[in-house]
N, C-alpha and C. Protein backbone atom coordinates (compact mmCIF):
# COMPACT_ATOMS: atom_id res chain seq x y z
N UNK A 1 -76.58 96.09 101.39
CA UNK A 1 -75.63 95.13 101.92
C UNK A 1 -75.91 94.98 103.41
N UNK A 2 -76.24 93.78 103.71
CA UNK A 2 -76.30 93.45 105.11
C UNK A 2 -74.66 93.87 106.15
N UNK A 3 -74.93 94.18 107.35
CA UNK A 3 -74.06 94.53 108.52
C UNK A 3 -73.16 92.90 108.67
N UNK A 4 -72.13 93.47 108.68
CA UNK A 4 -71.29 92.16 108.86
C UNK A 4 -71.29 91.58 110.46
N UNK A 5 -70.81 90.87 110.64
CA UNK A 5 -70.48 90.28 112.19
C UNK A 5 -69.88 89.69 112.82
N UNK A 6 -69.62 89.84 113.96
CA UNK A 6 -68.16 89.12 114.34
C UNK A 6 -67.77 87.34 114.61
N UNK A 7 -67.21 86.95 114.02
CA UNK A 7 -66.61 85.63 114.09
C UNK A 7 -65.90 84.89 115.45
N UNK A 8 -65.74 84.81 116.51
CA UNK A 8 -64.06 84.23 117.29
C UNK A 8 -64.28 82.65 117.03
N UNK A 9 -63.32 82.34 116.62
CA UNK A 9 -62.77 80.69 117.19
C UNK A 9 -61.81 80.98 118.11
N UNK A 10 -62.41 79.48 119.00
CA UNK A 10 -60.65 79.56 120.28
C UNK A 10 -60.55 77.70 119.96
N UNK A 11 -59.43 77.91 120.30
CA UNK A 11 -58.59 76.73 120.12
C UNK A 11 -57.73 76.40 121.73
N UNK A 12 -57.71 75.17 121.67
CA UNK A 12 -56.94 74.49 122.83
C UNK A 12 -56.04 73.92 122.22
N UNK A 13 -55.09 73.99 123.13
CA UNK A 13 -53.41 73.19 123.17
C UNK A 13 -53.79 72.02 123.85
N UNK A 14 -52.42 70.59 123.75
CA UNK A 14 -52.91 69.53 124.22
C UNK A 14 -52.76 69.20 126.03
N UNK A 15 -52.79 70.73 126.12
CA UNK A 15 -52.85 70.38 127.89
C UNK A 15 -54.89 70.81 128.18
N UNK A 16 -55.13 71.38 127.14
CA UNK A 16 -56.61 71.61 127.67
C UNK A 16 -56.92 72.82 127.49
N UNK A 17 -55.99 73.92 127.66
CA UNK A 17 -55.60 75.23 128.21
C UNK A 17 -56.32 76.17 126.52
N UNK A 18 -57.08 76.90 126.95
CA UNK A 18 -57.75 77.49 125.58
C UNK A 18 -56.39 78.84 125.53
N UNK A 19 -56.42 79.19 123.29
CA UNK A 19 -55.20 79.41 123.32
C UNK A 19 -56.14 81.10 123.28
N UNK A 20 -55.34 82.07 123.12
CA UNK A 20 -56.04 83.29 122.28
C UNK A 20 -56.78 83.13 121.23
N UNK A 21 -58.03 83.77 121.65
CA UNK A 21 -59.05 83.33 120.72
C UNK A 21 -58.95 84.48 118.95
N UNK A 22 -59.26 83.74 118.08
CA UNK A 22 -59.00 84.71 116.26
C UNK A 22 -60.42 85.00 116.43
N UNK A 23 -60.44 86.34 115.66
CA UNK A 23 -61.96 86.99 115.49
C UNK A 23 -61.96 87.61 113.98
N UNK A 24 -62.61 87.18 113.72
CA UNK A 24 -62.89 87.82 112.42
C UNK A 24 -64.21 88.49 111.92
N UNK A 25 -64.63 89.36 110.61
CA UNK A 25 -65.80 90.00 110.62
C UNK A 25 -65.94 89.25 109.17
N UNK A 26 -67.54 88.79 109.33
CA UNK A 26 -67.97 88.45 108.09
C UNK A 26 -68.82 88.58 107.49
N UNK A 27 -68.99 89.20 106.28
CA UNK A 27 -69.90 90.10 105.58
C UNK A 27 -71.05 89.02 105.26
N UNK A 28 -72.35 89.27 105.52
CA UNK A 28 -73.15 87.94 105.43
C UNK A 28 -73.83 88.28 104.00
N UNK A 29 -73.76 89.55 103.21
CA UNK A 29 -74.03 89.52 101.82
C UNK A 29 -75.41 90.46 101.83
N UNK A 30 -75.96 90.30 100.62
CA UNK A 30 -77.29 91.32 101.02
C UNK A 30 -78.64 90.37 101.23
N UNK A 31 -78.62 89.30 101.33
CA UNK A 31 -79.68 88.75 101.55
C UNK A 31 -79.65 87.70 103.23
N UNK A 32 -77.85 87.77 103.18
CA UNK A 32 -77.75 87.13 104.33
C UNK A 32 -77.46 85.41 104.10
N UNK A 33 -77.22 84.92 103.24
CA UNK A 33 -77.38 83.82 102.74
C UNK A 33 -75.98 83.35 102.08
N UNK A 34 -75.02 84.22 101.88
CA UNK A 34 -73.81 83.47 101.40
C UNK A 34 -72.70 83.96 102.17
N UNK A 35 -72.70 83.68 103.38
CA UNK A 35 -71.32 83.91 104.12
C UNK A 35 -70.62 82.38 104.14
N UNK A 36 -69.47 82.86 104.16
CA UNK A 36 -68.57 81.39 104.08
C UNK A 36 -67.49 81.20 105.04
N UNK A 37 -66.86 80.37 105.37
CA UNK A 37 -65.39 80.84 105.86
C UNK A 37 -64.71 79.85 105.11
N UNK A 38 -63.30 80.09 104.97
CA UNK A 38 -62.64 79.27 104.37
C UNK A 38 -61.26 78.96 104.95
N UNK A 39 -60.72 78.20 105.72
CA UNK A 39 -59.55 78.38 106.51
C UNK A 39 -58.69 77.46 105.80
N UNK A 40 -57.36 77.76 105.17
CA UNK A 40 -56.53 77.06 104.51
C UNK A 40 -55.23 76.48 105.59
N UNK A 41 -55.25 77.13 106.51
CA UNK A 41 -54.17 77.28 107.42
C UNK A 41 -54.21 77.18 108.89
N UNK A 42 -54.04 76.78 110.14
CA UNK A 42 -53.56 77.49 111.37
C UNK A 42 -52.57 77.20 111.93
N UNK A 43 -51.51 78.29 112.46
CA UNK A 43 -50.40 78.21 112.90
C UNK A 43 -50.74 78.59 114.61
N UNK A 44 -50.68 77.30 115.28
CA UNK A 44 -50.76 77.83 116.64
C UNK A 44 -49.74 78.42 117.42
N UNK A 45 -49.99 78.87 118.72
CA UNK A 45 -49.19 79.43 119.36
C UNK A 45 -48.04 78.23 119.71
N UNK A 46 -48.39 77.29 120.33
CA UNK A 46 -47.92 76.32 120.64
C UNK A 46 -47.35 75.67 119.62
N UNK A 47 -46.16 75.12 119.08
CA UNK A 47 -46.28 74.31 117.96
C UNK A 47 -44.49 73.69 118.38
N UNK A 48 -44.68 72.35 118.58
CA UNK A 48 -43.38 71.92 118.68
C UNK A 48 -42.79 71.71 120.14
N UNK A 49 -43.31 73.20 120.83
CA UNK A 49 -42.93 73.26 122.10
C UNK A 49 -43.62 73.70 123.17
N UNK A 50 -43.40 74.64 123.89
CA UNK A 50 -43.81 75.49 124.75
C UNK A 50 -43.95 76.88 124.83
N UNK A 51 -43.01 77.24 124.03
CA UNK A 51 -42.71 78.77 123.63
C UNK A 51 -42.49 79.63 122.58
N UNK A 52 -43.23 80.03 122.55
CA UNK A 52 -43.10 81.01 121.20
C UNK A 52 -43.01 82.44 121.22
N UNK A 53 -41.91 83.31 120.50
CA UNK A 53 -41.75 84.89 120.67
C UNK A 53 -41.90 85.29 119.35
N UNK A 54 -43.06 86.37 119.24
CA UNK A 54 -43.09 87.18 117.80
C UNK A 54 -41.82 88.28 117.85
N UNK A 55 -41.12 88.22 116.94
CA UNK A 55 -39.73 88.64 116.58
C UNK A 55 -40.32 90.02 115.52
N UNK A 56 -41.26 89.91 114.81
CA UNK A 56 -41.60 90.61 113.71
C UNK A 56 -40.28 90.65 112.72
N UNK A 57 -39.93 91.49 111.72
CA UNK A 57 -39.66 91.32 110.17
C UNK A 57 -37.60 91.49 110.34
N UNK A 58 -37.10 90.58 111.21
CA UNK A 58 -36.05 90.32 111.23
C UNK A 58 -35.29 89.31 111.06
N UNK A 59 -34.14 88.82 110.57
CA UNK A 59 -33.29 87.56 110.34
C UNK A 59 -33.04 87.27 112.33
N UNK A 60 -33.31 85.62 112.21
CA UNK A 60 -32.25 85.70 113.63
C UNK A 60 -30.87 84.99 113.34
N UNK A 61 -30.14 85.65 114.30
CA UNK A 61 -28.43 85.15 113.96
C UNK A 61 -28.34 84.16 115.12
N UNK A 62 -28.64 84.19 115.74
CA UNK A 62 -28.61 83.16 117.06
C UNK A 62 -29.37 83.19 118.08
N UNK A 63 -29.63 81.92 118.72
CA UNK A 63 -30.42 81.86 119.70
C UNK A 63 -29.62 81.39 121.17
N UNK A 64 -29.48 81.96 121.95
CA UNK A 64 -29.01 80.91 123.18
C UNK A 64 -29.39 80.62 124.82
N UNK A 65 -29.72 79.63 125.31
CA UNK A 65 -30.48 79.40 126.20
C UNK A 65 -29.66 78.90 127.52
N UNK A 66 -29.49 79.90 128.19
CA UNK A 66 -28.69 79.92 129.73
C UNK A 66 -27.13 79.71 128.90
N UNK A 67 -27.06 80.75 128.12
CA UNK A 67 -25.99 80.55 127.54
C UNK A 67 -25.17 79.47 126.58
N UNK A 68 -25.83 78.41 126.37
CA UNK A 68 -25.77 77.62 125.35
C UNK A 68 -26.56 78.17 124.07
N UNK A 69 -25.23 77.55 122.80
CA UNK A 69 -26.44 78.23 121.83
C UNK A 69 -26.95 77.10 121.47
N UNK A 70 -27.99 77.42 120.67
CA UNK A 70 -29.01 76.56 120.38
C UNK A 70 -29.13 76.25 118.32
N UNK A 71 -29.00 75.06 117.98
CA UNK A 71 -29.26 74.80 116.54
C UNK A 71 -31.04 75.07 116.22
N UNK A 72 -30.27 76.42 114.99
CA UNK A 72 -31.78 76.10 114.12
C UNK A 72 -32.54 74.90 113.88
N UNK A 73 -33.48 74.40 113.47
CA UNK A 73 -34.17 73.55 112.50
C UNK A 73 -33.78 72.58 113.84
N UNK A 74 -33.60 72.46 115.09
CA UNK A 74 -33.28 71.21 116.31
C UNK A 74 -33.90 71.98 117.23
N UNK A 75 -33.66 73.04 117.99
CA UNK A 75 -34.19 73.63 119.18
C UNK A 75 -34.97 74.79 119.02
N UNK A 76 -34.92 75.02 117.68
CA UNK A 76 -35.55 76.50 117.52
C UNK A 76 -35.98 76.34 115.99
N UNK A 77 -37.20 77.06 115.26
CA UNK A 77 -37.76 77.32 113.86
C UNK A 77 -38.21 78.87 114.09
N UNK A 78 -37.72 79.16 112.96
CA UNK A 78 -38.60 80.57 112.71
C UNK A 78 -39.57 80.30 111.68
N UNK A 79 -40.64 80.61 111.94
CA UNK A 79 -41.97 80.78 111.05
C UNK A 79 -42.51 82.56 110.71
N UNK A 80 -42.05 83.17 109.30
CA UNK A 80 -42.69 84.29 109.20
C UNK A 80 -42.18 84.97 110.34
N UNK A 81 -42.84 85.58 111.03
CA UNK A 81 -42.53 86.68 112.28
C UNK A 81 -42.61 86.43 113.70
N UNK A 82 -42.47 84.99 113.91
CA UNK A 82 -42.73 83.87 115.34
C UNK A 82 -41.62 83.38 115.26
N UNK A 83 -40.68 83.22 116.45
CA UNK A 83 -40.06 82.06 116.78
C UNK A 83 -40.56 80.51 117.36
N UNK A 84 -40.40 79.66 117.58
CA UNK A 84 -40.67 78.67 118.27
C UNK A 84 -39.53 78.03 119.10
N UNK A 85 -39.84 77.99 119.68
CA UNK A 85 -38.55 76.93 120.51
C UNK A 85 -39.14 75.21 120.36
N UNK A 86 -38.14 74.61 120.68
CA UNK A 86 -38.59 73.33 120.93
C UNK A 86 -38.88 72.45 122.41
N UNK A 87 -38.37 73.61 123.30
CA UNK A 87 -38.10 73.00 124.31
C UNK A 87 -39.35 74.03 124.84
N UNK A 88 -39.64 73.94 126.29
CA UNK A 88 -40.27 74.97 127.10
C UNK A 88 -38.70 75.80 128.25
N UNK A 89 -39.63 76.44 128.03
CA UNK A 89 -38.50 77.39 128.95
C UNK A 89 -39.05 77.53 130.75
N UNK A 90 -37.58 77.31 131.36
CA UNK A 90 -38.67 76.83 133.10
C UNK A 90 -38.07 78.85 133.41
N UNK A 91 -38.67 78.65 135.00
CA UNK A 91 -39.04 79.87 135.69
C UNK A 91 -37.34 80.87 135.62
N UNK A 92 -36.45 79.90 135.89
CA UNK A 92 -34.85 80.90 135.79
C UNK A 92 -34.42 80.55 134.76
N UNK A 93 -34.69 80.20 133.32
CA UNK A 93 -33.88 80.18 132.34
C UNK A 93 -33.62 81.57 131.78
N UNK A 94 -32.76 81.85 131.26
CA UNK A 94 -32.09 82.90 130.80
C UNK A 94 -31.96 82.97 128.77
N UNK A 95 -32.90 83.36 128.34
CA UNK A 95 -32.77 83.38 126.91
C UNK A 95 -32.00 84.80 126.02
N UNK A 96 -31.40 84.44 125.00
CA UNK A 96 -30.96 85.56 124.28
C UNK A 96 -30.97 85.24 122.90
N UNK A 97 -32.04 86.28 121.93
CA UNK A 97 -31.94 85.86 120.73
C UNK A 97 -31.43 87.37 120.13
N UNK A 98 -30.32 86.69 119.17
CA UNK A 98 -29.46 87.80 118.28
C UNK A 98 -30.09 87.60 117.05
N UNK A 99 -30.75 89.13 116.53
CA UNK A 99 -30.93 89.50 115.25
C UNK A 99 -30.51 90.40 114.70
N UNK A 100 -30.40 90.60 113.29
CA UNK A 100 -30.51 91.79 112.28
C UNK A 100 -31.44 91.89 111.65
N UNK A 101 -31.79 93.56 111.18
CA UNK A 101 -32.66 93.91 110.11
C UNK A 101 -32.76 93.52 108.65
């Protein structure tokens, strides 16, 4: 079996700005001749807004921004273990997100 090897794609957001680059290892087989990739999916960092916080494996109960709260599915989505906001958040905003396990 041939030595596998490393993959990165980087991706840009629509300001230009390259995002964190994905790396992956891919086994090129024993002759070297059938490596593939197959990407069904990408969820960028960016998506919707400006900001995004990995929350990992919790419900959120609320979100609120300089003390306003904020509507799900309008100012905020949770995806899997990412929040998104919809808005960007400037230099003194004040965020608070309430979860449970």
């Amino acid at each position: 079996m041939a030595k596998g090897r490393t993959v990165t794609l980087t991706f840009k957001n629509s300001a230009g700005t390259n995002l964190p680059p994905v790396s992956f290892v891919v086994n090129d087989g024993e002759k070297g001749d059938n490596a593939h990739i197959q990407v069904t999916s990408i969820i960028p960092t960016v998506k919707g807004g400006e900001v995004s916080f990995n929350i990992g494996n919790v419900v959120v109960l609320s979100v609120q921004i300089n003390g306003i709260t904020q509507p799900q599915g309008y100012a905020y989505t949770v995806e899997g273990a990412t929040l998104y906001l919809a808005e960007a958040l400037k230099n003194g905003d004040f965020i608070s997100i309430e979860v449970t396990k």
